[in-house]
Structure formats: structure tokens, C-alpha cells
C-alpha atoms as a PDB file:
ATOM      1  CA  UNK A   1     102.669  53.509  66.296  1.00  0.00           C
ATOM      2  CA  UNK A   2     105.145  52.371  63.875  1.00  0.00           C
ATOM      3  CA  UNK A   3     107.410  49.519  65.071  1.00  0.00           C
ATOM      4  CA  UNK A   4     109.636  46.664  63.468  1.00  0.00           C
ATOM      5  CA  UNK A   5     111.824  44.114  64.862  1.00  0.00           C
ATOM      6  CA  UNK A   6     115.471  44.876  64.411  1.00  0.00           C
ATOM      7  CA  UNK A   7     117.714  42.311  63.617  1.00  0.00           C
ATOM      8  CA  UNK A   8     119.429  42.572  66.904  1.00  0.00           C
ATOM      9  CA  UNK A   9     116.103  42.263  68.173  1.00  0.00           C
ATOM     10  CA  UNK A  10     115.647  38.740  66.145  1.00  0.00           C
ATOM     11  CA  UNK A  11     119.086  37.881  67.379  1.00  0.00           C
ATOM     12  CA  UNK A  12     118.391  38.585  70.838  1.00  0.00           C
ATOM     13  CA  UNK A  13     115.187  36.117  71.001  1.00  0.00           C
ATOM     14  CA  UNK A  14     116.602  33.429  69.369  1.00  0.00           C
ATOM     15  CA  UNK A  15     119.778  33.045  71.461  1.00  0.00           C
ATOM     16  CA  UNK A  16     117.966  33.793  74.927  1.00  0.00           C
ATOM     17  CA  UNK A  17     114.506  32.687  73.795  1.00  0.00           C
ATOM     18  CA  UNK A  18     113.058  36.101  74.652  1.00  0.00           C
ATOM     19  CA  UNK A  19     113.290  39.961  73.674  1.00  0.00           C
ATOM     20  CA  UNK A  20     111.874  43.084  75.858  1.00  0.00           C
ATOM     21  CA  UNK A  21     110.561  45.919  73.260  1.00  0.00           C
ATOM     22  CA  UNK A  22     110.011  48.811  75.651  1.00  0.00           C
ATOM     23  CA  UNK A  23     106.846  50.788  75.058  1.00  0.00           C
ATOM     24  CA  UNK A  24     105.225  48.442  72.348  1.00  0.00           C
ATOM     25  CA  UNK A  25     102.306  50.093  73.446  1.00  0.00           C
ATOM     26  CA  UNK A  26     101.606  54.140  74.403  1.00  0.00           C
ATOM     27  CA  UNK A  27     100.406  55.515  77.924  1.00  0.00           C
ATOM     28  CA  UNK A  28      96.963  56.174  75.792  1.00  0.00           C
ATOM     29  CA  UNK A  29      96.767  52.567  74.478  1.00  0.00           C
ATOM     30  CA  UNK A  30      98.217  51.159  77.722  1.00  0.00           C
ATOM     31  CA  UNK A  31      94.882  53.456  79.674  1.00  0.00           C
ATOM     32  CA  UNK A  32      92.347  52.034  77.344  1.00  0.00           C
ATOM     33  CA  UNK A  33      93.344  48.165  78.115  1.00  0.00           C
ATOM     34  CA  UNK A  34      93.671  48.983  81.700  1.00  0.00           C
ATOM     35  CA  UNK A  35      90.000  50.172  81.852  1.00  0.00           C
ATOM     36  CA  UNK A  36      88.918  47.444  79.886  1.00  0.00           C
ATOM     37  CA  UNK A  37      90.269  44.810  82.125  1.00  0.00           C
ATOM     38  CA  UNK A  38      88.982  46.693  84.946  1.00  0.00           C
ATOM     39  CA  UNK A  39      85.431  47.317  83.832  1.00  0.00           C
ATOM     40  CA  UNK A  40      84.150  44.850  81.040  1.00  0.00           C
ATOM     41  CA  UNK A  41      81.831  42.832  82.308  1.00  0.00           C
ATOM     42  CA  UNK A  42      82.604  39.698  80.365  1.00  0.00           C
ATOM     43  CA  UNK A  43      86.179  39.778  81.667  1.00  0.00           C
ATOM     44  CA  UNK A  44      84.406  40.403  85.524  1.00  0.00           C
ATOM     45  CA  UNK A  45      82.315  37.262  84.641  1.00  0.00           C
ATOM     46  CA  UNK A  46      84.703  35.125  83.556  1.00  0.00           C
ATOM     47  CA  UNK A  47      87.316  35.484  85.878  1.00  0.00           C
ATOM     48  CA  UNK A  48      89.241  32.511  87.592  1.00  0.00           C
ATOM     49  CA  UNK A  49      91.459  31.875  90.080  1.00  0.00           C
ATOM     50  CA  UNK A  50      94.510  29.848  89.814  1.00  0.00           C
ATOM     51  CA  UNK A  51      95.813  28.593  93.189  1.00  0.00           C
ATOM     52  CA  UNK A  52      99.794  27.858  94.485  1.00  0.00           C
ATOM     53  CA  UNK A  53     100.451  25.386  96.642  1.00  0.00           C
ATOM     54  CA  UNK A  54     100.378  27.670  99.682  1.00  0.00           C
ATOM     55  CA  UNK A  55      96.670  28.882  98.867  1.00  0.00           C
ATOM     56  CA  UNK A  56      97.721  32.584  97.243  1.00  0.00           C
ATOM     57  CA  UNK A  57      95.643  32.799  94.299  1.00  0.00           C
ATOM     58  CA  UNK A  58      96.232  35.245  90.973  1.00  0.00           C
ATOM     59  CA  UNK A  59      93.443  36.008  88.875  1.00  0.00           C
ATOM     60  CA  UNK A  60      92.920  35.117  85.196  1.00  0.00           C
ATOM     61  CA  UNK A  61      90.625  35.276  82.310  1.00  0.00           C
ATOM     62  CA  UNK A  62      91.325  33.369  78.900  1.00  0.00           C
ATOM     63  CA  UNK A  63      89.863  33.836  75.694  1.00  0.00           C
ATOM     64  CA  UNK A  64      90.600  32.350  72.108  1.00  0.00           C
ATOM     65  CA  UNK A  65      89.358  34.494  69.894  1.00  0.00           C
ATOM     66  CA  UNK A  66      90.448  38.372  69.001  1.00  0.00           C
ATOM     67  CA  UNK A  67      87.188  40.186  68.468  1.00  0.00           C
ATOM     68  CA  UNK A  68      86.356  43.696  68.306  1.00  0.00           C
ATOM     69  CA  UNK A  69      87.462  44.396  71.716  1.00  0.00           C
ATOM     70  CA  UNK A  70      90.286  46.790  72.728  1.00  0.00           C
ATOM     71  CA  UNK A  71      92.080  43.878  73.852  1.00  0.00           C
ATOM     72  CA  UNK A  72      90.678  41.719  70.754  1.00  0.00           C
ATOM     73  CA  UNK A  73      92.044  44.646  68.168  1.00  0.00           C
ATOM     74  CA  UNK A  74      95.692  44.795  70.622  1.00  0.00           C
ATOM     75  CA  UNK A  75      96.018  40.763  69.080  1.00  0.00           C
ATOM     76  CA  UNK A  76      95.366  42.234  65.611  1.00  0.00           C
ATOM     77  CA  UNK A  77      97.853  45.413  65.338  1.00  0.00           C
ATOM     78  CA  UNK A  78     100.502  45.412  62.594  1.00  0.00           C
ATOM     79  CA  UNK A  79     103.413  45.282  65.336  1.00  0.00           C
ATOM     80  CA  UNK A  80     102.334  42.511  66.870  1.00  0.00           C
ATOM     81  CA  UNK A  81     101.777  40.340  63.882  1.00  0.00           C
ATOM     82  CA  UNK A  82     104.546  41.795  62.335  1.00  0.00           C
ATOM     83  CA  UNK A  83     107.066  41.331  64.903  1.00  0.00           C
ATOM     84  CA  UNK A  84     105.516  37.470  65.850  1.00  0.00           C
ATOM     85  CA  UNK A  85     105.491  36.414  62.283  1.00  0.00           C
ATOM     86  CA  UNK A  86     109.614  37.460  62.280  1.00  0.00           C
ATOM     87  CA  UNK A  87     110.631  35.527  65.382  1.00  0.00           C
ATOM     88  CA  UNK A  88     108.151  32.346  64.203  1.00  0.00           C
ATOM     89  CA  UNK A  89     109.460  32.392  60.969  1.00  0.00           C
ATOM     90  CA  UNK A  90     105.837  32.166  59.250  1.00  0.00           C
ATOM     91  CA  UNK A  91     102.395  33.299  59.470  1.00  0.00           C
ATOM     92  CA  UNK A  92     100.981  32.939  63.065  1.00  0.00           C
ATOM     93  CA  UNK A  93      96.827  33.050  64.196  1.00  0.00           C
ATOM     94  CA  UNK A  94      95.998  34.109  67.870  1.00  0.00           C
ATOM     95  CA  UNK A  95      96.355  31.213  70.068  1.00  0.00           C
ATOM     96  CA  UNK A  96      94.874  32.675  73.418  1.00  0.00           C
ATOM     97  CA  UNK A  97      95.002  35.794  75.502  1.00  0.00           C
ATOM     98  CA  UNK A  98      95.019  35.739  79.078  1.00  0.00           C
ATOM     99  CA  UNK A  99      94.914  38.425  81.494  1.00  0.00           C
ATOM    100  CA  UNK A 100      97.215  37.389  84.612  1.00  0.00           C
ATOM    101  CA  UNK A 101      95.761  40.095  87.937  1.00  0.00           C
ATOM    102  CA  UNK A 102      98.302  39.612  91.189  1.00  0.00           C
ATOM    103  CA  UNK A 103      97.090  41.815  93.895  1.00  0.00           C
ATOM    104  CA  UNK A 104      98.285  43.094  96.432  1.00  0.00           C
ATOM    105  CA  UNK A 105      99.952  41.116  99.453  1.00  0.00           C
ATOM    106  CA  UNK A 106      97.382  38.077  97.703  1.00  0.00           C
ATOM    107  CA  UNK A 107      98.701  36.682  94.144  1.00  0.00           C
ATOM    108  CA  UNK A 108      99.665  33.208  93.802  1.00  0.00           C
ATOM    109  CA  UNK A 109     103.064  32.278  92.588  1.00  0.00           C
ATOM    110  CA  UNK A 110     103.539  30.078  89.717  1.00  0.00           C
ATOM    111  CA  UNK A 111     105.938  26.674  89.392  1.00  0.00           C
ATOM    112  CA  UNK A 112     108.700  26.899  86.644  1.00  0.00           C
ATOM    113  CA  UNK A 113     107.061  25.632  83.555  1.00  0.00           C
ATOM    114  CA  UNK A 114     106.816  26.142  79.518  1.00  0.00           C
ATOM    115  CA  UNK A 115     104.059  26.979  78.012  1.00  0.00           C
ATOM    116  CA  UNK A 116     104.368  24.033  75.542  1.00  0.00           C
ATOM    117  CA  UNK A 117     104.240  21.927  78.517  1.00  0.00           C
ATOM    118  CA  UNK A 118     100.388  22.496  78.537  1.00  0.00           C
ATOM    119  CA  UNK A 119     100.234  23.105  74.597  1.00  0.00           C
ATOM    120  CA  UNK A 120     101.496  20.325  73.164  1.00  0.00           C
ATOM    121  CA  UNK A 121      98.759  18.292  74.944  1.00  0.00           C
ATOM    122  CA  UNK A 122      96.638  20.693  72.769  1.00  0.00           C
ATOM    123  CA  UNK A 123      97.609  19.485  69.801  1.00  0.00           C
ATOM    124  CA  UNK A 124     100.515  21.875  68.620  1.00  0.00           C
ATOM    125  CA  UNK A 125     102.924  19.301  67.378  1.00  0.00           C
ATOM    126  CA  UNK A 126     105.759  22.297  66.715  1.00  0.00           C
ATOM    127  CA  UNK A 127     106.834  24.513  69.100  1.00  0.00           C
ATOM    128  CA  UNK A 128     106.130  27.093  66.648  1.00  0.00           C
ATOM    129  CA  UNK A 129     104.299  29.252  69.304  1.00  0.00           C
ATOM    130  CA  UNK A 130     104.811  32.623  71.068  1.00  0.00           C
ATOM    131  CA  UNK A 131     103.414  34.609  73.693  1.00  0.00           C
ATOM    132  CA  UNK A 132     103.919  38.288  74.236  1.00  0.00           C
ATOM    133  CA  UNK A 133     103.150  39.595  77.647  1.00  0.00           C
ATOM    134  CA  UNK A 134     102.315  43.583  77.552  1.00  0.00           C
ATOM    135  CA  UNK A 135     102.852  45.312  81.196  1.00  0.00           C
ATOM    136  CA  UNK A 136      99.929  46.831  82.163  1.00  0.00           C
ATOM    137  CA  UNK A 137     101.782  47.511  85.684  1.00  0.00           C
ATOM    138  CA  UNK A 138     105.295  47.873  86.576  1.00  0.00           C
ATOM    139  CA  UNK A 139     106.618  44.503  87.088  1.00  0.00           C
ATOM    140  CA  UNK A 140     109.202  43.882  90.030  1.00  0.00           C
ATOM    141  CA  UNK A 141     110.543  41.032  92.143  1.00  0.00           C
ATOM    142  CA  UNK A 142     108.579  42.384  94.562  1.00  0.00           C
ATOM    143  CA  UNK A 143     104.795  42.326  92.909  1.00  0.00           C
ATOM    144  CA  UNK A 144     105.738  39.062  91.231  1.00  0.00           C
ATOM    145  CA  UNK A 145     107.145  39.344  87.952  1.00  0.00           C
ATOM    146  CA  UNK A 146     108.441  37.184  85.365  1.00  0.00           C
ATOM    147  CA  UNK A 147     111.498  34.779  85.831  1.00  0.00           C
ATOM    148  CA  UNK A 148     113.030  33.188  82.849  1.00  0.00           C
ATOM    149  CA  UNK A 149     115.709  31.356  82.271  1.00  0.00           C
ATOM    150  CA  UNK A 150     118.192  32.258  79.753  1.00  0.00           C
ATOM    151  CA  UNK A 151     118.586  29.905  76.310  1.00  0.00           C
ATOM    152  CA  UNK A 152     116.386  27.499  78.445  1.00  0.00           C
ATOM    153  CA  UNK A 153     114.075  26.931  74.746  1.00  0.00           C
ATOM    154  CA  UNK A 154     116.930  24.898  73.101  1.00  0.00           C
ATOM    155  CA  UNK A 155     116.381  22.606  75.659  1.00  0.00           C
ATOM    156  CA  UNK A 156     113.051  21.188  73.790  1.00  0.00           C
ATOM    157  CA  UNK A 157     110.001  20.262  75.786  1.00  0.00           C
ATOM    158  CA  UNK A 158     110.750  19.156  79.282  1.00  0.00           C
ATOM    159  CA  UNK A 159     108.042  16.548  80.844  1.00  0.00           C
ATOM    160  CA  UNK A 160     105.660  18.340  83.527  1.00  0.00           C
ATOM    161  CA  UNK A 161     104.540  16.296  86.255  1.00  0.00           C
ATOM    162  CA  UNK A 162     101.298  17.381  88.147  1.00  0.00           C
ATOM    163  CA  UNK A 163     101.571  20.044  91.332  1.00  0.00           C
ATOM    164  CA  UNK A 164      98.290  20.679  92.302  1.00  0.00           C
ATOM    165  CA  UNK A 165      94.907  21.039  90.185  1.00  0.00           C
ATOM    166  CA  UNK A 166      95.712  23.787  89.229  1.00  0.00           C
ATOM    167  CA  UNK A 167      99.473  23.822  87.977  1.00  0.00           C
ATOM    168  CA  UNK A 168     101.629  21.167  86.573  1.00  0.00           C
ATOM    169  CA  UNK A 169     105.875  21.785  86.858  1.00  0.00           C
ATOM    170  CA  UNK A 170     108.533  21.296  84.708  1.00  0.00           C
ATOM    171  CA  UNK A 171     110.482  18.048  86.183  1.00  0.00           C
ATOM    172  CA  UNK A 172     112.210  19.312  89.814  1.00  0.00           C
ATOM    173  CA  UNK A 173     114.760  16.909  89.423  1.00  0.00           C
ATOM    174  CA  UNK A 174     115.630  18.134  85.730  1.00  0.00           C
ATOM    175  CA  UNK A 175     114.912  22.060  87.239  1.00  0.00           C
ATOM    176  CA  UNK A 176     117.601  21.561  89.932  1.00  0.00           C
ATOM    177  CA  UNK A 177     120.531  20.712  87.253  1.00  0.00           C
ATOM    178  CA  UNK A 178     118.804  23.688  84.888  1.00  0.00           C
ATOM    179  CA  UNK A 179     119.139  26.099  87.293  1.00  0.00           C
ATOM    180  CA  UNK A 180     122.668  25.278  88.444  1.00  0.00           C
ATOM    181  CA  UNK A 181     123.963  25.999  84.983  1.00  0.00           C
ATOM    182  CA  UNK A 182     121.849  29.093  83.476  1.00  0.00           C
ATOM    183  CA  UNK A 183     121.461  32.447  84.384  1.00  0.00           C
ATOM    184  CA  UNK A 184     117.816  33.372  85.852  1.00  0.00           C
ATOM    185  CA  UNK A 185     116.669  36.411  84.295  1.00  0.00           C
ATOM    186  CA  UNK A 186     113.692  38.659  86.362  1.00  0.00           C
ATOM    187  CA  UNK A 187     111.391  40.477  83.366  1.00  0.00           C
ATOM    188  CA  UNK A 188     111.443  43.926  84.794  1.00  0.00           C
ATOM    189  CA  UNK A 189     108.875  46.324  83.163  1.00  0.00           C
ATOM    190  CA  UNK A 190     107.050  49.575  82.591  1.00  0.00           C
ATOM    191  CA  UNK A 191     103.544  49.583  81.872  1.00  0.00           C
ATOM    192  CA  UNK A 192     103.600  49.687  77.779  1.00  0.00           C
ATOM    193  CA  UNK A 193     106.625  47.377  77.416  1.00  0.00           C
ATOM    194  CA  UNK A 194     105.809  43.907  75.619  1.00  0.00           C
ATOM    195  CA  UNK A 195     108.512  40.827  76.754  1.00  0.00           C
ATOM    196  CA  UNK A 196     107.743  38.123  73.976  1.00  0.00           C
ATOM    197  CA  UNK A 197     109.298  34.922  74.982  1.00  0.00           C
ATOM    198  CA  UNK A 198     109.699  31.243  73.051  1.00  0.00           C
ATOM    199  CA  UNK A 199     106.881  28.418  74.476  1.00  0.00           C
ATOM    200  CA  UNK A 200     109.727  26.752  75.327  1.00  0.00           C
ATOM    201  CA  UNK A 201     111.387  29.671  77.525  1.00  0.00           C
ATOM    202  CA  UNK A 202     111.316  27.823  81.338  1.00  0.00           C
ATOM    203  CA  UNK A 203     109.292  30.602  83.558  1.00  0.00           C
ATOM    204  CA  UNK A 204     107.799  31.323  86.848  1.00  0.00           C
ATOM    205  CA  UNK A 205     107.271  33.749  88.927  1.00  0.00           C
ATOM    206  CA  UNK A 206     106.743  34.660  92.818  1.00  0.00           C
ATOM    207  CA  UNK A 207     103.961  35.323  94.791  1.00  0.00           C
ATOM    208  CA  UNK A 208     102.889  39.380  95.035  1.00  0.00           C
ATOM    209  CA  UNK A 209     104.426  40.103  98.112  1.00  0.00           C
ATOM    210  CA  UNK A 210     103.846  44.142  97.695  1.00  0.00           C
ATOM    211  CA  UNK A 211     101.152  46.738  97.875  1.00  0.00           C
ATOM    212  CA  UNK A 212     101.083  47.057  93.860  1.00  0.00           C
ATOM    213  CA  UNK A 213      99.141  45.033  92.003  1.00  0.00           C
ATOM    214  CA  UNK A 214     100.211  43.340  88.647  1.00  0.00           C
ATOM    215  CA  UNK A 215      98.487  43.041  85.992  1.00  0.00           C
ATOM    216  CA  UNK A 216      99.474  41.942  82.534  1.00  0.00           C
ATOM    217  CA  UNK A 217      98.135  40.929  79.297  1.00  0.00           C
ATOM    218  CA  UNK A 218      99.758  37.883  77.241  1.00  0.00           C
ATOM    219  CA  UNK A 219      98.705  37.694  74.204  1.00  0.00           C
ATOM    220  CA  UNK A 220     100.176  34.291  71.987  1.00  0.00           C
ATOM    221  CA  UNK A 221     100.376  33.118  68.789  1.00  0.00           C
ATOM    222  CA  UNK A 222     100.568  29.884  66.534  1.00  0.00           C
ATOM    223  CA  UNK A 223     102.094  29.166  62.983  1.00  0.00           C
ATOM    224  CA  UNK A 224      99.127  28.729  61.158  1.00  0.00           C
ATOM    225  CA  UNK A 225     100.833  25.392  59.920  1.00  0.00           C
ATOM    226  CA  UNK A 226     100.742  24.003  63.368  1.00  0.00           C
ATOM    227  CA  UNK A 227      97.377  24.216  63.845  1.00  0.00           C
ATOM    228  CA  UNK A 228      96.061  22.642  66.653  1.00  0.00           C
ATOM    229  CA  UNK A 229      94.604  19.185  65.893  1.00  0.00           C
ATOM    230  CA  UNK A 230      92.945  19.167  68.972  1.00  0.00           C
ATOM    231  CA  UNK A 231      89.261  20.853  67.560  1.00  0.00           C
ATOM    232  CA  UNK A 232      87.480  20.603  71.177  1.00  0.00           C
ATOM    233  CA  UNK A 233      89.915  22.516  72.737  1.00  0.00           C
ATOM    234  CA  UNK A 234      88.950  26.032  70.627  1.00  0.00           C
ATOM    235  CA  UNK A 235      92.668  26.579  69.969  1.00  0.00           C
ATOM    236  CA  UNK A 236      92.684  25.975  66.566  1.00  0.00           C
ATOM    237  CA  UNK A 237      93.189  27.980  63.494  1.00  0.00           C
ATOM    238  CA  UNK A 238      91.265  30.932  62.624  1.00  0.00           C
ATOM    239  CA  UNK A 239      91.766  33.873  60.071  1.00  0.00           C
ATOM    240  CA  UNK A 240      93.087  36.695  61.880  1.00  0.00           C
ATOM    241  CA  UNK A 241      92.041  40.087  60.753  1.00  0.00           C
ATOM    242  CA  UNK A 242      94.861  42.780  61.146  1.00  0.00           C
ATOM    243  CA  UNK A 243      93.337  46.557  62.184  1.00  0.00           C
ATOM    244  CA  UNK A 244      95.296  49.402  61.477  1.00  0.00           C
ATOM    245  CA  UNK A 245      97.868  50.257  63.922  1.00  0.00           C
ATOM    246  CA  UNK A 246      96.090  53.056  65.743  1.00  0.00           C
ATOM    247  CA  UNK A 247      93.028  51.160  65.960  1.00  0.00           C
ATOM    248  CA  UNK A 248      93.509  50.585  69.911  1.00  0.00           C
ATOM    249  CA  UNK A 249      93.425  54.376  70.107  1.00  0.00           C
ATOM    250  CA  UNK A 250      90.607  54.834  67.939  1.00  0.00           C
ATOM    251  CA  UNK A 251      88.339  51.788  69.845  1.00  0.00           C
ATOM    252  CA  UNK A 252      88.997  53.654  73.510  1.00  0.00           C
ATOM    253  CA  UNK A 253      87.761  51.741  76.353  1.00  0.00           C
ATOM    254  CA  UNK A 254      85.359  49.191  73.967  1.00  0.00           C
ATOM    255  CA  UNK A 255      84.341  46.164  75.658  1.00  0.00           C
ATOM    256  CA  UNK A 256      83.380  42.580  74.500  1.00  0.00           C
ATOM    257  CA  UNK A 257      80.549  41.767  73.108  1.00  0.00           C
ATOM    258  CA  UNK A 258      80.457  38.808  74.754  1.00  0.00           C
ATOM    259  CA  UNK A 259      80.309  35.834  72.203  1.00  0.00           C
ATOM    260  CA  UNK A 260      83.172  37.007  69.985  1.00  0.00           C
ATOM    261  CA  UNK A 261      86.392  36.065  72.290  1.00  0.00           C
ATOM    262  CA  UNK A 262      85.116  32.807  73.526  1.00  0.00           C
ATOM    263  CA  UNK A 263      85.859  33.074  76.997  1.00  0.00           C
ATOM    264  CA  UNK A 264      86.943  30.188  78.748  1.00  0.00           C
ATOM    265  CA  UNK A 265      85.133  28.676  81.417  1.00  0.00           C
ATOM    266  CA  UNK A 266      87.756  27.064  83.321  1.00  0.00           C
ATOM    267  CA  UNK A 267      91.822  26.704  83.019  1.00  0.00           C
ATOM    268  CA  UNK A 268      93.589  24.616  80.813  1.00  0.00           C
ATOM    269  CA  UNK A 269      96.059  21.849  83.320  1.00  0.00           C
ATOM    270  CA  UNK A 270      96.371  18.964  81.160  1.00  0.00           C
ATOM    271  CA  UNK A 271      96.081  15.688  83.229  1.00  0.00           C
ATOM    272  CA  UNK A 272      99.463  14.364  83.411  1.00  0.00           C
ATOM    273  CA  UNK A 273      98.831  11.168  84.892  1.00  0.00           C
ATOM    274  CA  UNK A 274      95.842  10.456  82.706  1.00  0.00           C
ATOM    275  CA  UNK A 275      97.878  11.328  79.270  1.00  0.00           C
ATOM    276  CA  UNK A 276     101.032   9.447  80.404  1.00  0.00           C
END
């Protein structure tokens, strides 16, 4: 697939701090990472679940490192380098992945935050960082998509305080005067569509209160300048090797090998009250 950012495109993400590119990836491509999350066994194994305050939980598994995978060669196409390296400004490494599985009538909602609210205790000291989320579902209000909040990245990084062990939230008392004065935007999306979006970008979203599931796949990257200084936390810079364009296509339904992503045994919550 042949794709490039167009400056509209560029314009779009830096005034709103996000950009929707509908069908970044084909119904093949979008089959082959489906099965993959469904079936590999080192995704099955390393799955966690992230609790909301209310006990709803939505599954995850995190990895570091783009291998060989199909989901490991998604983080290495052309259009997603490409179009990362444009909105960054500069070459950009893989960061993380993350699968994000709400099911049905069960997944957890998550407490407005920015993703730089947990990175920056990584030891990012830019905001120089992306994350593209790639619909594996469609994505409504009513299976818990995305909420973001409109130019909400110029803000800089807002302090988090702790919400449970599992989440921390961007200040409540800072949220309230947010909200009252920018829009709310809900990430509506067909399976295929990628929704890249600033670390800065203020999200949540609701618990899955539907009989469809939703699954997505974020995939993020760093400017290789603002590597991580944090070495123990795996996050920081390695050589990333692109693939040729079709070569989600051409790996079908491959699965980890098991040492090459460098799964992650628990989730990342920096503690807030430790740190400050």
C-alpha cells in the first residue's frame, strides 16, 4: 500500500494534536493482525488486565520491541515510519505496542490522561513521541472508543495524580476547567483506519457497554534523539528495521517468536506519590 501524509494531513495534527487516515491498513492486513492477536500464544501468555475504578477490566499486552511478527513488521512498514517521522519532525524508533481488548458488556474505562504523563517518568525528556492506534474493530461510543480533546497537546504535560494501581489521571481539578473550554472529540473508526494522536493529546475512553468487542492496536514511536534515559525500563533506543510495505501481507498470520518483542510482564503506572 502506498501512502503519504498530505500536508493538510500535517496541518490537521498539529493544530488538533491528532489526524484519522482511514484505511492505513487493508481488510487482508487488518485479517492477519486480527488472527494474530487472537491466536499467538505469546500475546495469550502475556496478557494483563487493567482495572477502572468500578472493577470493569480491558485487556492488554505490551511489548517493546518490533520483531518478525505480523504485528512486529506493522511497526516497521514505510507508512508508518514515513508518516510518524513527518508529524515528529525527525527520525523516530518504536517505543511500545500495546494491544487494548474491551469485550463485550466487560471492558474497563480509562481516566483522561496523556500518554507523556506515564512517559516522561520513563525518561523521554521531549514530548517528541507518538502513538498510532490501528482499529482492528469498529470503534463507537458504545464499545468504548477513544475521546480526545481537541488542541489539548499545546497545553504541555499536565501533573497526574494516582487513581487506583492501575491508572493515574490527569489533575480533576485542571480536567474540569479543560473540559469547559474545548471541544471533546469521540475517535470513531472502521477496522483498517489508524488515528495517530500527540503524547500530549488528553484521552479517555468509556467502559464497553455493547455486545462488540474492541480491539485495537497502538503502536508508538520516539525521536531517536529523545531516547529514553531510563535503560531498565526497555524503552530505549533501538535500530528499527523498515520491511517493505506489503510485508504484512506477505508474513500472513506469523506469530512471535517469543524473545524478540520483549513482552512485558506487568503495566507501566508510574508511582506518583513516590516520584513527587
Amino acid at each position: 500500500m502506498s501512502f503519504q501524509l498530505s500536508a493538510q494531513q500535517q496541518a490537521a495534527y498539529h493544530a488538533d494534536g491528532f489526524v484519522t487516515i482511514k484505511g492505513l491498513f487493508d481488510p487482508e492486513e487488518v485479517t492477519a493482525l486480527n488472527r494474530a492477536m487472537e491466536q499467538d500464544p505469546a500475546i495469550r501468555d502475556h496478557m494483563l488486565i487493567r482495572a477502572d475504578q468500578e472493577g470493569f477490566g480491558t485487556k492488554i499486552a505490551l511489548w517493546n520491541r518490533a520483531g518478525d511478527s505480523v504485528y512486529g513488521l506493522a511497526a516497521r512498514l514505510p507508512r508508518m515510519i514515513d508518516a510518524s517521522e513527518r508529524l515528529i519532525g525527525e527520525p523516530v524508533y518504536h517505543y511500545q505496542s500495546k494491544l487494548t481488548a474491551k469485550e463485550p458488556r466487560e471492558g474497563g474505562a480509562w481516566e483522561w490522561h496523556q500518554d507523556y504523563g506515564y512517559w516522561y517518568y520513563n525518561g523521554c525528556l521531549r514530548p517528541d513521541m507518538l502513538s498510532c492506534m490501528i482499529a482492528l474493530d469498529r470503534t463507537t461510543p458504545e464499545n468504548g472508543c477513544l475521546k480526545v480533546v481537541r488542541g489539548s497537546h499545546k497545553m504541555g504535560r499536565i501533573d497526574h495524580v494516582p487513581l487506583t494501581d492501575k491508572q493515574n489521571e490527569a489533575d480533576p481539578k485542571r480536567m474540569e476547567e479543560i473540559l469547559a473550554r474545548h471541544e471533546v472529540v469521540d475517535v470513531l473508526l472502521e477496522p483498517g483506519d489508524g488515528f495517530f494522536f500527540h503524547c500530549n493529546t488528553l484521552h479517555r475512553s468509556d467502559r464497553n457497554t455493547s455486545d462488540q468487542r474492541r480491539w485495537t492496536l497502538l503502536i508508538c514511536y520516539n525521536a531517536i534523539t529523545n531516547d529514553a534515559f531510563v535503560k531498565n525500563d526497555d524503552r530505549s533506543y533501538v535500530p528499527l528495521d523498515r520491511v517493505e510495505d506489503d510485508a504484512v501481507r506477505k508474513a500472513g498470520v506469523r506469530f512471535s517468536d517469543g524473545a524478540q518483542e520483549h513482552f512485558a510482564s506487568k503495566p507501566y503506572v508510574p508511582n506518583l506519590r513516590k516520584v513527587s
